[in-house]
PDB file of N, CA and C in Angstrom:
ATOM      1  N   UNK A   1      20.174  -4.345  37.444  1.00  0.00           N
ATOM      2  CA  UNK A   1      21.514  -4.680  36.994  1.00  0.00           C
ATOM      3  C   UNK A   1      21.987  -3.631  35.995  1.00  0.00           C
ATOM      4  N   UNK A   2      23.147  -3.207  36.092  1.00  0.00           N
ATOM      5  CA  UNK A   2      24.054  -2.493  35.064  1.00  0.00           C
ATOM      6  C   UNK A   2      24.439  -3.208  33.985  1.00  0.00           C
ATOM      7  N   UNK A   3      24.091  -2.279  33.049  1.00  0.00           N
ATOM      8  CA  UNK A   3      24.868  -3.221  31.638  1.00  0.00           C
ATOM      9  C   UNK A   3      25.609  -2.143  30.851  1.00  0.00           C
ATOM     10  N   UNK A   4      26.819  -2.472  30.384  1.00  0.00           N
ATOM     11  CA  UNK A   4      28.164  -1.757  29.645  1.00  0.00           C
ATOM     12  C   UNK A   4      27.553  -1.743  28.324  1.00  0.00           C
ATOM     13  N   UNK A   5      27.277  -2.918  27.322  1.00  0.00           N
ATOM     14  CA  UNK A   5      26.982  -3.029  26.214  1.00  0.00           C
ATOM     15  C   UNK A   5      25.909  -3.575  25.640  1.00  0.00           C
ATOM     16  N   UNK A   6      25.145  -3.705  24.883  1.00  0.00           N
ATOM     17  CA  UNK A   6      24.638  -3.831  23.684  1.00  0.00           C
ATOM     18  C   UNK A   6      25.327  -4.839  22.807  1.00  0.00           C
ATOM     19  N   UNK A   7      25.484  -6.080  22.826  1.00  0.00           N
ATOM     20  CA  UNK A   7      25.921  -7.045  21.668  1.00  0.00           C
ATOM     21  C   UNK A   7      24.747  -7.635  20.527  1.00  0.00           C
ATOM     22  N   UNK A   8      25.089  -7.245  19.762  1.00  0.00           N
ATOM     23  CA  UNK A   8      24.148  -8.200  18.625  1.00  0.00           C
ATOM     24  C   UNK A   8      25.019  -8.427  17.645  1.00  0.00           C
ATOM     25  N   UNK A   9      24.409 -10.088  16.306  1.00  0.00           N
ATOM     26  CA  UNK A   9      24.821 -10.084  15.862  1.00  0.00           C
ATOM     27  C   UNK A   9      23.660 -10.308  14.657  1.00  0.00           C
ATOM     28  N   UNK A  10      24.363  -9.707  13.845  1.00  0.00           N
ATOM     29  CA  UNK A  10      23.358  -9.252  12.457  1.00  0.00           C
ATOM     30  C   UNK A  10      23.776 -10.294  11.225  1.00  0.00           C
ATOM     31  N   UNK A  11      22.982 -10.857  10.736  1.00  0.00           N
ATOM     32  CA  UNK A  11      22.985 -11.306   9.733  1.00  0.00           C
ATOM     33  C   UNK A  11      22.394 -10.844   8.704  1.00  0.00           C
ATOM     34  N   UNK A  12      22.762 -10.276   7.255  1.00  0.00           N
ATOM     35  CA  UNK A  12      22.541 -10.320   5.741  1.00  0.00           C
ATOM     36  C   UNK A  12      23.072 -10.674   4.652  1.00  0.00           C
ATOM     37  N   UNK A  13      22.341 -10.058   3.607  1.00  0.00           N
ATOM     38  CA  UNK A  13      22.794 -11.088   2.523  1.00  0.00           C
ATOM     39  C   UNK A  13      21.760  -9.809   1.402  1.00  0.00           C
ATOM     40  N   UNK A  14      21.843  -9.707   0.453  1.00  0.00           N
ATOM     41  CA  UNK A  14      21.433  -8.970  -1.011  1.00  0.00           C
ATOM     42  C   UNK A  14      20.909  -7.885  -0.476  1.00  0.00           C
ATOM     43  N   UNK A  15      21.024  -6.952   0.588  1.00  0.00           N
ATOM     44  CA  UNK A  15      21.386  -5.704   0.789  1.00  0.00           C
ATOM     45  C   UNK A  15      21.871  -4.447  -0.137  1.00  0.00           C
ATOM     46  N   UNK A  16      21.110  -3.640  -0.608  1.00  0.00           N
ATOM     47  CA  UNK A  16      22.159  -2.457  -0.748  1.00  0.00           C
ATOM     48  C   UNK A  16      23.512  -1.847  -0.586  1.00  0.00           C
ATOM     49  N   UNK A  17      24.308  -0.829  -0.371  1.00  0.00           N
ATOM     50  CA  UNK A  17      25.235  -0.415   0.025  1.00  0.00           C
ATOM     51  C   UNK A  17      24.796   0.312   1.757  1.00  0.00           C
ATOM     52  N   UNK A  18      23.915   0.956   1.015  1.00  0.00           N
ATOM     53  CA  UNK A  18      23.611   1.950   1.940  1.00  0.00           C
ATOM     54  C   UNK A  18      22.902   1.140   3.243  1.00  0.00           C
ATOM     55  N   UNK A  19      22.089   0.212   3.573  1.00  0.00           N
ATOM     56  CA  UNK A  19      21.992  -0.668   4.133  1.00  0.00           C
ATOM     57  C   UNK A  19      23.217  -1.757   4.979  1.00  0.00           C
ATOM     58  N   UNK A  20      23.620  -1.578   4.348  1.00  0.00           N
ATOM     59  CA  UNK A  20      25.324  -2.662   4.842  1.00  0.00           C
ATOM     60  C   UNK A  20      26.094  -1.236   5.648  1.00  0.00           C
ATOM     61  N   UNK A  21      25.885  -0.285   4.858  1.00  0.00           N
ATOM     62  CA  UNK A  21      26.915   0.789   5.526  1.00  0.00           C
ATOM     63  C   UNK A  21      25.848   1.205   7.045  1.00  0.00           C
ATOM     64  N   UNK A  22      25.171   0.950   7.136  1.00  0.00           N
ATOM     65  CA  UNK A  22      24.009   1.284   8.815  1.00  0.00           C
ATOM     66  C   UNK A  22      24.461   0.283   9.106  1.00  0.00           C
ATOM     67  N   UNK A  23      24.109  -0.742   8.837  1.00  0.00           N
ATOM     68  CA  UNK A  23      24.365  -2.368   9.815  1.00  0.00           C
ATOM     69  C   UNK A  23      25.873  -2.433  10.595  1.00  0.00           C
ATOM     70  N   UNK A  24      26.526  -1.879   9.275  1.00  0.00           N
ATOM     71  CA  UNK A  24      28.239  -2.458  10.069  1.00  0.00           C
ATOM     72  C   UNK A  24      28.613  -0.914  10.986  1.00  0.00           C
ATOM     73  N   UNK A  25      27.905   0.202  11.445  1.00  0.00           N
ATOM     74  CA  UNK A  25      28.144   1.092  11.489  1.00  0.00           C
ATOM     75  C   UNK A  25      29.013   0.885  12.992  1.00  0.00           C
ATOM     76  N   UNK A  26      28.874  -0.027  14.116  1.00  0.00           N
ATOM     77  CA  UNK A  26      29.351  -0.269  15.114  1.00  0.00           C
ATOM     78  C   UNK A  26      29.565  -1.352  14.368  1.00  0.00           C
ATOM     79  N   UNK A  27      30.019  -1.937  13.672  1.00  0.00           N
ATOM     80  CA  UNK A  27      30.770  -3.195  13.363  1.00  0.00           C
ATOM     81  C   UNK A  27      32.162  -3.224  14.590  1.00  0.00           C
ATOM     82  N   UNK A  28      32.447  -4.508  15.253  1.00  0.00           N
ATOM     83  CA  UNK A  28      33.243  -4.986  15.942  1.00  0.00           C
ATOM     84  C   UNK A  28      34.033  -6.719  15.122  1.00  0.00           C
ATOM     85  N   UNK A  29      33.251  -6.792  14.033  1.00  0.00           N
ATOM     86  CA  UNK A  29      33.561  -8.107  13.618  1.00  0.00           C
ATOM     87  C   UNK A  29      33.042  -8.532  12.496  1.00  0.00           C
ATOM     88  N   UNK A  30      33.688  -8.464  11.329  1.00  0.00           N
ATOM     89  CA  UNK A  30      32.500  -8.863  10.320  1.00  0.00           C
ATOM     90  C   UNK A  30      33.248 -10.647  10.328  1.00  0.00           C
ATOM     91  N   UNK A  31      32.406 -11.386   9.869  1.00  0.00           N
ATOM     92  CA  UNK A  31      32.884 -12.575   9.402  1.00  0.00           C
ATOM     93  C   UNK A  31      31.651 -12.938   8.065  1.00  0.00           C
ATOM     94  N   UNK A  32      32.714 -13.158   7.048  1.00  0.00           N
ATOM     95  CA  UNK A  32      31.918 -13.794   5.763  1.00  0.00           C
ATOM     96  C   UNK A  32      32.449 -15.249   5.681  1.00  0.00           C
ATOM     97  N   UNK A  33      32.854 -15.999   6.317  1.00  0.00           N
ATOM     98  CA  UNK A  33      33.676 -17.209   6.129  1.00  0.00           C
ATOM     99  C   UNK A  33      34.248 -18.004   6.942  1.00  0.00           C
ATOM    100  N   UNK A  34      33.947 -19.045   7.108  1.00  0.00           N
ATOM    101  CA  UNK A  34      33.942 -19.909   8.618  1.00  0.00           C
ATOM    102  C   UNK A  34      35.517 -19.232   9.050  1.00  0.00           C
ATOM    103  N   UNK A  35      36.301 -19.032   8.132  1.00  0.00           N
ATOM    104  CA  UNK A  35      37.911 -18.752   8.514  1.00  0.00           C
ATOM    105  C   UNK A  35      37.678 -17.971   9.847  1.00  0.00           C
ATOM    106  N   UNK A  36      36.744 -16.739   9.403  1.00  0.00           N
ATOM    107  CA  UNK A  36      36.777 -15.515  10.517  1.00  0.00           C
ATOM    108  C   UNK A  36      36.505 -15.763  11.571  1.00  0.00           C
ATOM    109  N   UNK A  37      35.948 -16.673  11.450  1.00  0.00           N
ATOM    110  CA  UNK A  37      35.767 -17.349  13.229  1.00  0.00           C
ATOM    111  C   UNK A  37      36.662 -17.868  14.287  1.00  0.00           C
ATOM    112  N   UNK A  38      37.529 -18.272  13.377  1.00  0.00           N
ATOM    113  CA  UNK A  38      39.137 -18.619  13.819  1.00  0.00           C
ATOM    114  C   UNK A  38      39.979 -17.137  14.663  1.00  0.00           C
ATOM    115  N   UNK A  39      40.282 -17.108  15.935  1.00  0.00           N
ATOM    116  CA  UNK A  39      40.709 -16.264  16.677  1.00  0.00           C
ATOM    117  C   UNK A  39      41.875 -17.155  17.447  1.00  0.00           C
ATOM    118  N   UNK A  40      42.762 -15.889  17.841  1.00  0.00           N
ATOM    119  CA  UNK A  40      44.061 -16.358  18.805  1.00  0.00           C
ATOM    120  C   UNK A  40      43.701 -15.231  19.737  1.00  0.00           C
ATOM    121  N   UNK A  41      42.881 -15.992  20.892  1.00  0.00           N
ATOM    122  CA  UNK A  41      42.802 -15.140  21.953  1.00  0.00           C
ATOM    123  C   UNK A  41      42.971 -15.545  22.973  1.00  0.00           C
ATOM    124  N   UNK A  42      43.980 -14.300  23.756  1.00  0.00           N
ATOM    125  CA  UNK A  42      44.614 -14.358  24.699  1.00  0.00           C
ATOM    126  C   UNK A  42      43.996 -13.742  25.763  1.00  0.00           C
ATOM    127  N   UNK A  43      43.777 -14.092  27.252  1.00  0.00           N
ATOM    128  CA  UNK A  43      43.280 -13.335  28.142  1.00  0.00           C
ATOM    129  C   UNK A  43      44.212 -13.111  29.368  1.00  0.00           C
ATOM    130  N   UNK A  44      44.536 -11.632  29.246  1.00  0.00           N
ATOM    131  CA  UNK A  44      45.442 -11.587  30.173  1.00  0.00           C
ATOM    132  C   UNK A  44      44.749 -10.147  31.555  1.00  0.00           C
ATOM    133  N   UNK A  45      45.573  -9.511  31.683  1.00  0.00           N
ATOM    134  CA  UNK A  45      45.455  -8.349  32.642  1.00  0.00           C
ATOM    135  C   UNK A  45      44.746  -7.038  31.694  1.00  0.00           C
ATOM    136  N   UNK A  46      44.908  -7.284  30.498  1.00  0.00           N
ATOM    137  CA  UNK A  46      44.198  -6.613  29.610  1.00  0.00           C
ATOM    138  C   UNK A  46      42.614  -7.063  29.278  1.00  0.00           C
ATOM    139  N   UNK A  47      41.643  -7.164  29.485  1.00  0.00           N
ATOM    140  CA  UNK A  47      40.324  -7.304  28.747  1.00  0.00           C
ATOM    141  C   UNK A  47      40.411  -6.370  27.895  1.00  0.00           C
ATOM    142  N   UNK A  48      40.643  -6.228  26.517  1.00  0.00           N
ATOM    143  CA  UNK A  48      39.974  -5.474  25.415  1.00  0.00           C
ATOM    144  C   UNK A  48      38.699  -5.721  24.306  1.00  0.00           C
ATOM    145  N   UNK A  49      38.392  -5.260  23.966  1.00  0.00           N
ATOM    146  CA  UNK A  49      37.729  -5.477  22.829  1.00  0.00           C
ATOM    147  C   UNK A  49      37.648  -6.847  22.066  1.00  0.00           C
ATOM    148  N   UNK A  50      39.340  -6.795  21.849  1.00  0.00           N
ATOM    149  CA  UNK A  50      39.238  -8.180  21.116  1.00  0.00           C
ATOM    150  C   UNK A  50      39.056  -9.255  22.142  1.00  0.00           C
ATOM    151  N   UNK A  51      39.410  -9.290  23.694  1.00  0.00           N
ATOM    152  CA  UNK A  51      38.982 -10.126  24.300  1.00  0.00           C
ATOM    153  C   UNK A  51      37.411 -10.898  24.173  1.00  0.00           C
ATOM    154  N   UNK A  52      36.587  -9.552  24.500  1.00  0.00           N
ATOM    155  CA  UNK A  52      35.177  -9.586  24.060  1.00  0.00           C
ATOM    156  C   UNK A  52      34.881 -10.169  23.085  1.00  0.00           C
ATOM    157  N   UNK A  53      35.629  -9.920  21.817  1.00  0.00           N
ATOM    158  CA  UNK A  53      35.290 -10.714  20.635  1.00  0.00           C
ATOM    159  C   UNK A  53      35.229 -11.621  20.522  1.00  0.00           C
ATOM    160  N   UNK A  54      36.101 -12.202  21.126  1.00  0.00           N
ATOM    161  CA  UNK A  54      36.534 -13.631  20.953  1.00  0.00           C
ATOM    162  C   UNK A  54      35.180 -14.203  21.933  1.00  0.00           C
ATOM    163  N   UNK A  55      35.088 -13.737  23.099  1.00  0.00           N
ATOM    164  CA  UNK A  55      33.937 -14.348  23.929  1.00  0.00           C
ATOM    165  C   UNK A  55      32.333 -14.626  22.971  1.00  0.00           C
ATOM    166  N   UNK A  56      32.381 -13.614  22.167  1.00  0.00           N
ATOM    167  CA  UNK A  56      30.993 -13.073  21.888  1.00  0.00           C
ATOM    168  C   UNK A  56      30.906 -14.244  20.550  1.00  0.00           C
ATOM    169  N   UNK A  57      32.367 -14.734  19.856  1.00  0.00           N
ATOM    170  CA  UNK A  57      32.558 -15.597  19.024  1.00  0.00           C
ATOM    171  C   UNK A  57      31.696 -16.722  19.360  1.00  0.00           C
ATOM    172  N   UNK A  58      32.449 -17.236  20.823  1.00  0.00           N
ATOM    173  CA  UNK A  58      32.707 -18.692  21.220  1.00  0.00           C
ATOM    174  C   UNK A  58      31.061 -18.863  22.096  1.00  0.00           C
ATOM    175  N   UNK A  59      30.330 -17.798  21.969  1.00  0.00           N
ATOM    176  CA  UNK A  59      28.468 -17.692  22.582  1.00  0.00           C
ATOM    177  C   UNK A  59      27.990 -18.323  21.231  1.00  0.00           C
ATOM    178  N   UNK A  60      28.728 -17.500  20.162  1.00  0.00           N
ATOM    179  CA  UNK A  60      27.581 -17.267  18.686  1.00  0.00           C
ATOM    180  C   UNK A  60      27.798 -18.240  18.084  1.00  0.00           C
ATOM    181  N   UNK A  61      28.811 -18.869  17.966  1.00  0.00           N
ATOM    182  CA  UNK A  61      29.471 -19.799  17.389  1.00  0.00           C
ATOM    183  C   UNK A  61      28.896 -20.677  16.360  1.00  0.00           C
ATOM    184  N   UNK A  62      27.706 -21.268  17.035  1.00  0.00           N
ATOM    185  CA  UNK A  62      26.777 -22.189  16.088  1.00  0.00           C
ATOM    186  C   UNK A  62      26.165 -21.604  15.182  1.00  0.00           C
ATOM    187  N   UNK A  63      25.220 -20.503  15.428  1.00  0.00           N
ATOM    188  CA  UNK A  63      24.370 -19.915  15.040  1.00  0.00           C
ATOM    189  C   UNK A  63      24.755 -19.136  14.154  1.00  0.00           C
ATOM    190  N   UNK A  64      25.971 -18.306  14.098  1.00  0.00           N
ATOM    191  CA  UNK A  64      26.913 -17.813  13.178  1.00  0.00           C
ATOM    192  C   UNK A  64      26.896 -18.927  12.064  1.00  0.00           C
ATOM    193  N   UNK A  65      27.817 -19.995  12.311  1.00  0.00           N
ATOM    194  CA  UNK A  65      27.787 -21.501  11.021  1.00  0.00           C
ATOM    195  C   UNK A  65      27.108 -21.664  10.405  1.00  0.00           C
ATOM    196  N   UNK A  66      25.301 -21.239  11.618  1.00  0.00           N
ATOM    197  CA  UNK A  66      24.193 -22.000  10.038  1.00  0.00           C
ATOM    198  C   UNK A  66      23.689 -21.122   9.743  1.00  0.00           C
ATOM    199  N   UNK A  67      23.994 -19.149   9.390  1.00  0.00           N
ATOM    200  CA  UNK A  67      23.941 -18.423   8.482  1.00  0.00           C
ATOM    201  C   UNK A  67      24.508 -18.762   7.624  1.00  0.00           C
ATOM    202  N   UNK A  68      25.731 -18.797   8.018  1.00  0.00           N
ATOM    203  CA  UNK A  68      27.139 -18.478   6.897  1.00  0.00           C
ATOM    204  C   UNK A  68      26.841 -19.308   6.217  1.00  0.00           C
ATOM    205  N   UNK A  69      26.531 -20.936   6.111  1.00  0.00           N
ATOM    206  CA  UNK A  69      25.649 -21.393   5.693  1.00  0.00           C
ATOM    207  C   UNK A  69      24.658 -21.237   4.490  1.00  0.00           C
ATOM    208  N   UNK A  70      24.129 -20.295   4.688  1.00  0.00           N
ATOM    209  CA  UNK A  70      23.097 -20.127   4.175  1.00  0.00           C
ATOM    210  C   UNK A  70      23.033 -19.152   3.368  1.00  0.00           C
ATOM    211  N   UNK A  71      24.535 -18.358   3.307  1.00  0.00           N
ATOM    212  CA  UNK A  71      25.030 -17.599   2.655  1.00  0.00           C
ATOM    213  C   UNK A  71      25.036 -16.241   3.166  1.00  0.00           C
ATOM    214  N   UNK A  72      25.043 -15.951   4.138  1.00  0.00           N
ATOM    215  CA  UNK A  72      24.951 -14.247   5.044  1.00  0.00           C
ATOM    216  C   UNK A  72      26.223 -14.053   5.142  1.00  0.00           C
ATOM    217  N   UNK A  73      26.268 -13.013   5.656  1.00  0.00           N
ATOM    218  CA  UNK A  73      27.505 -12.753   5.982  1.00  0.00           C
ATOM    219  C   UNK A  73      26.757 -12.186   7.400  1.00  0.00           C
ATOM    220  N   UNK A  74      27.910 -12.338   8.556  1.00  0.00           N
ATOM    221  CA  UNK A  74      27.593 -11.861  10.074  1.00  0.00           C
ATOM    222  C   UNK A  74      28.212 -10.719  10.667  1.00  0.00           C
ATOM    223  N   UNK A  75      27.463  -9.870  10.727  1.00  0.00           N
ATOM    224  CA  UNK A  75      28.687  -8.543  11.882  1.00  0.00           C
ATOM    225  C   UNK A  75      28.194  -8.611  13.127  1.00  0.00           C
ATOM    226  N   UNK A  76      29.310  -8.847  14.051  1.00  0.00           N
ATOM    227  CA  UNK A  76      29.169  -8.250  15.342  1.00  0.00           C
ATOM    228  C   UNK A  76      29.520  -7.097  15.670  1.00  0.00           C
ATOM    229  N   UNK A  77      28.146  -6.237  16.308  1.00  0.00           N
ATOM    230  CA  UNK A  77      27.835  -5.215  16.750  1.00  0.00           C
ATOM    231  C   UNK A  77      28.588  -5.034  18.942  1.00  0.00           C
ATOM    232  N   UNK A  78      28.965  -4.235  18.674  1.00  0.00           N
ATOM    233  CA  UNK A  78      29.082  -3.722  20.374  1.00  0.00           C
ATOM    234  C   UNK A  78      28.600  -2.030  20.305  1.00  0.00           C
ATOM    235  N   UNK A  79      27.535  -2.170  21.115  1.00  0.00           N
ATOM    236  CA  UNK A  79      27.047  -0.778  21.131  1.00  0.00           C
ATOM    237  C   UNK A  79      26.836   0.122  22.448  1.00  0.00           C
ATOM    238  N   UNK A  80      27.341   1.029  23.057  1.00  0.00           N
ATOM    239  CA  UNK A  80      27.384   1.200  24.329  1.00  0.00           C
ATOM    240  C   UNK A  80      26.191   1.483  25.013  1.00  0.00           C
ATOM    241  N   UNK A  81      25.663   0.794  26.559  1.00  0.00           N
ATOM    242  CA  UNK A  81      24.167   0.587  26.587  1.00  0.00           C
ATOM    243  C   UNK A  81      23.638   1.487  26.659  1.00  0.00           C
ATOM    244  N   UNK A  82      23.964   3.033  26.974  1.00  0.00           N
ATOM    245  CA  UNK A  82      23.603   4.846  26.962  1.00  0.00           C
ATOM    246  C   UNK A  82      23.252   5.348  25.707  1.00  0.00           C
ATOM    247  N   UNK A  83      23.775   4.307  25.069  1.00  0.00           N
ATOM    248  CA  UNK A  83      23.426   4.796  23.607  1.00  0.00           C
ATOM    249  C   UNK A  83      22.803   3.863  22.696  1.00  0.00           C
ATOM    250  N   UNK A  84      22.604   2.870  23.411  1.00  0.00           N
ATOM    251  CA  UNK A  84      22.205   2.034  22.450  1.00  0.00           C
ATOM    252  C   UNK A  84      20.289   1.716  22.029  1.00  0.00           C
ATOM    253  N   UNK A  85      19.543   2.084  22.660  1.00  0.00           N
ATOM    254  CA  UNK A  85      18.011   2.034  22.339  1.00  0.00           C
ATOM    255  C   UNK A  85      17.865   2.552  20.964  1.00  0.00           C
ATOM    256  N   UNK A  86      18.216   3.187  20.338  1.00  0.00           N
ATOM    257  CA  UNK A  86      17.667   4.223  19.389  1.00  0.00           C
ATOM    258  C   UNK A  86      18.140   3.033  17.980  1.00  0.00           C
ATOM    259  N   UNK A  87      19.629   2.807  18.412  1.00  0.00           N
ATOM    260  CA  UNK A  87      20.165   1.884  17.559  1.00  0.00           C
ATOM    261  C   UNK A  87      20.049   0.246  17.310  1.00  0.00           C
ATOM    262  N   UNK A  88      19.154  -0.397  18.582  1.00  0.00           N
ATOM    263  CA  UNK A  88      18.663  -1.601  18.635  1.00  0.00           C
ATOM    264  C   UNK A  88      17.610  -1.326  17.557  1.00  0.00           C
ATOM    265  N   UNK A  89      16.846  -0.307  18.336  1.00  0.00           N
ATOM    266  CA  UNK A  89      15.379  -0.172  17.202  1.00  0.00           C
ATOM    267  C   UNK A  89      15.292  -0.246  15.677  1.00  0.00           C
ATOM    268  N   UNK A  90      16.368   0.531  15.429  1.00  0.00           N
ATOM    269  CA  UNK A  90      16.373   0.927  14.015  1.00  0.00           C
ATOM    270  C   UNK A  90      16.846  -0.525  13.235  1.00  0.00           C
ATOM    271  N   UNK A  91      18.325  -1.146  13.792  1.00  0.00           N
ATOM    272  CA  UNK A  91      18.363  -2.540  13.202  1.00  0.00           C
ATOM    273  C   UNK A  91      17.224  -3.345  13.727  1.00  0.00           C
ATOM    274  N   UNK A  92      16.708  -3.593  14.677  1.00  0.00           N
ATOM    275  CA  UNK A  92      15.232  -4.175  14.063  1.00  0.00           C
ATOM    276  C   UNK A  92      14.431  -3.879  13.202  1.00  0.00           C
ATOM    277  N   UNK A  93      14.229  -2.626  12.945  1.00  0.00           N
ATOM    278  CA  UNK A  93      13.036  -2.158  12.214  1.00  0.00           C
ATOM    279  C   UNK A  93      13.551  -2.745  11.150  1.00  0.00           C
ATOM    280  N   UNK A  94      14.510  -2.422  10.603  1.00  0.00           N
ATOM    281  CA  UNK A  94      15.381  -2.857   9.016  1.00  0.00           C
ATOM    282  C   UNK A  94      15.385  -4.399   9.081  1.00  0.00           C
ATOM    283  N   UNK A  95      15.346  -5.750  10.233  1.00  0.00           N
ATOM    284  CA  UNK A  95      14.734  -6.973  10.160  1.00  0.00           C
ATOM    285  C   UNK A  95      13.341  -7.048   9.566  1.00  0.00           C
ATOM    286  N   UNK A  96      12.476  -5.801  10.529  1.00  0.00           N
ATOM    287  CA  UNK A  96      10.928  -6.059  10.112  1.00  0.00           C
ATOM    288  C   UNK A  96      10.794  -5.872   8.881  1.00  0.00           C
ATOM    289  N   UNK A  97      11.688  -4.691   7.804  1.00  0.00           N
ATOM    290  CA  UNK A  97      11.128  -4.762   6.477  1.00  0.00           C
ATOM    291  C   UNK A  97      11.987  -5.371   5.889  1.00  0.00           C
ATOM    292  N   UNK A  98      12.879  -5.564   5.903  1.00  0.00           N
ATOM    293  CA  UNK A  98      13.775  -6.147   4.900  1.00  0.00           C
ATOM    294  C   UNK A  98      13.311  -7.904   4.766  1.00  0.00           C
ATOM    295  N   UNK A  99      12.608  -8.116   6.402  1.00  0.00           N
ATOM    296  CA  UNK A  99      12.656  -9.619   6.469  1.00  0.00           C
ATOM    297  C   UNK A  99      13.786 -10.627   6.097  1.00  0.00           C
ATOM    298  N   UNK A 100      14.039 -11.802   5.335  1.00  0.00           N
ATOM    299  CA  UNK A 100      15.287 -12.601   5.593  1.00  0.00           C
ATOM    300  C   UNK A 100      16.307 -11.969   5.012  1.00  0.00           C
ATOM    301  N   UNK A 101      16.303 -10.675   4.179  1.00  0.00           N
ATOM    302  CA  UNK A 101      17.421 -10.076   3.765  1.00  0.00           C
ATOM    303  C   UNK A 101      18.576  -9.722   5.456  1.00  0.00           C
ATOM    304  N   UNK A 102      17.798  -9.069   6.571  1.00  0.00           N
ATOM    305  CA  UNK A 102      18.918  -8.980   7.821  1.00  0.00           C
ATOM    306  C   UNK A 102      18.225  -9.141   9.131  1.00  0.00           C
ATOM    307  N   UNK A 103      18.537 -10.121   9.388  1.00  0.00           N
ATOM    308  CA  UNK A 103      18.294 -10.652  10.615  1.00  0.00           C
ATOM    309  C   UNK A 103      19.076 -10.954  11.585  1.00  0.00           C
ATOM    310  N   UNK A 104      18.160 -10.086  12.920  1.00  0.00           N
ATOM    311  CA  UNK A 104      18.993  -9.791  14.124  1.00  0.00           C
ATOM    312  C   UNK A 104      19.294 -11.202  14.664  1.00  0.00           C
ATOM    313  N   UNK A 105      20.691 -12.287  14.676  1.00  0.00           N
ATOM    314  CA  UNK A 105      20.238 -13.630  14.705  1.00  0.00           C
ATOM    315  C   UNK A 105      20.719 -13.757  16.903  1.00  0.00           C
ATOM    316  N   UNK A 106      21.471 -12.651  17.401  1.00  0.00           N
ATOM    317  CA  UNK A 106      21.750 -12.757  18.382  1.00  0.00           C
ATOM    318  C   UNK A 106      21.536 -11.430  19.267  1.00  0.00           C
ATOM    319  N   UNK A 107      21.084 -10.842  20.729  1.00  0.00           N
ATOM    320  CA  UNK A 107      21.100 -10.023  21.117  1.00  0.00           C
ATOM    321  C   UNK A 107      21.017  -9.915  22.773  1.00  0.00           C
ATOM    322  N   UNK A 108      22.093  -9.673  23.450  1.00  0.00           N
ATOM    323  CA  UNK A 108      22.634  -9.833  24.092  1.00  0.00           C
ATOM    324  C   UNK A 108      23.043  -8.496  25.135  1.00  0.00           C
ATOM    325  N   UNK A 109      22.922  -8.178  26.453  1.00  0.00           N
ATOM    326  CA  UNK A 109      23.337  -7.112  27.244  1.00  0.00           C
ATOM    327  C   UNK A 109      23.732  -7.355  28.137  1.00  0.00           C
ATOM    328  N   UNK A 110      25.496  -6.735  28.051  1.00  0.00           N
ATOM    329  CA  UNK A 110      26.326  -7.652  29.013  1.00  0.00           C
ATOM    330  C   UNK A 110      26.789  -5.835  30.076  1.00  0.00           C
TER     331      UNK A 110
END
């Protein structure tokens, strides 16, 4: 099977700068606040991005809540799948040491 993207969604919390600035680097979505979850999406003859978003919302939906929860903040990642190995790895690796500071809570290849 062919796959276009790379979706994950990252959860942290008492991070660095420099750490937050890798994580959101394909940022497609940050949400710190149930608000952000709130979307007006429309699906028409256009699929864009934000279409996707909204999809990738209404998958994560729960799991997003009981970070935010817990005080994280969530970015959704879209990473293109040609390019994306090098960049799965590395936000894992930064799960393996950082541990509950960022955790990969969704990961997905659509």
């Amino acid at each position: 099977m062919n796959y276009k993207y790379t979706i994950l969604a990252v959860a942290y919390k008492d991070v660095t700068e420099e750490v937050e600035k890798k994580i959101n680097e394909f940022s497609i979505r940050t949400i710190d606040e149930t608000d952000d979850l709130v979307s007006y999406c429309t699906y028409g003859r256009q699929f864009d991005q934000d279409s996707r978003v909204c999809i990738y919302l209404e998958w994560y939906q729960n799991n997003i809540l009981k970070y935010l929860a817990e005080g994280y903040k969530i970015v959704l990642l879209e990473i293109p799948f040609n390019s994306n190995e090098p960049i799965v790895k590395a936000l894992e690796q930064i799960d393996i040491e950082l541990g509950e500071q960022v955790l990969v809570i969704e990961h997905d290849d659509i």
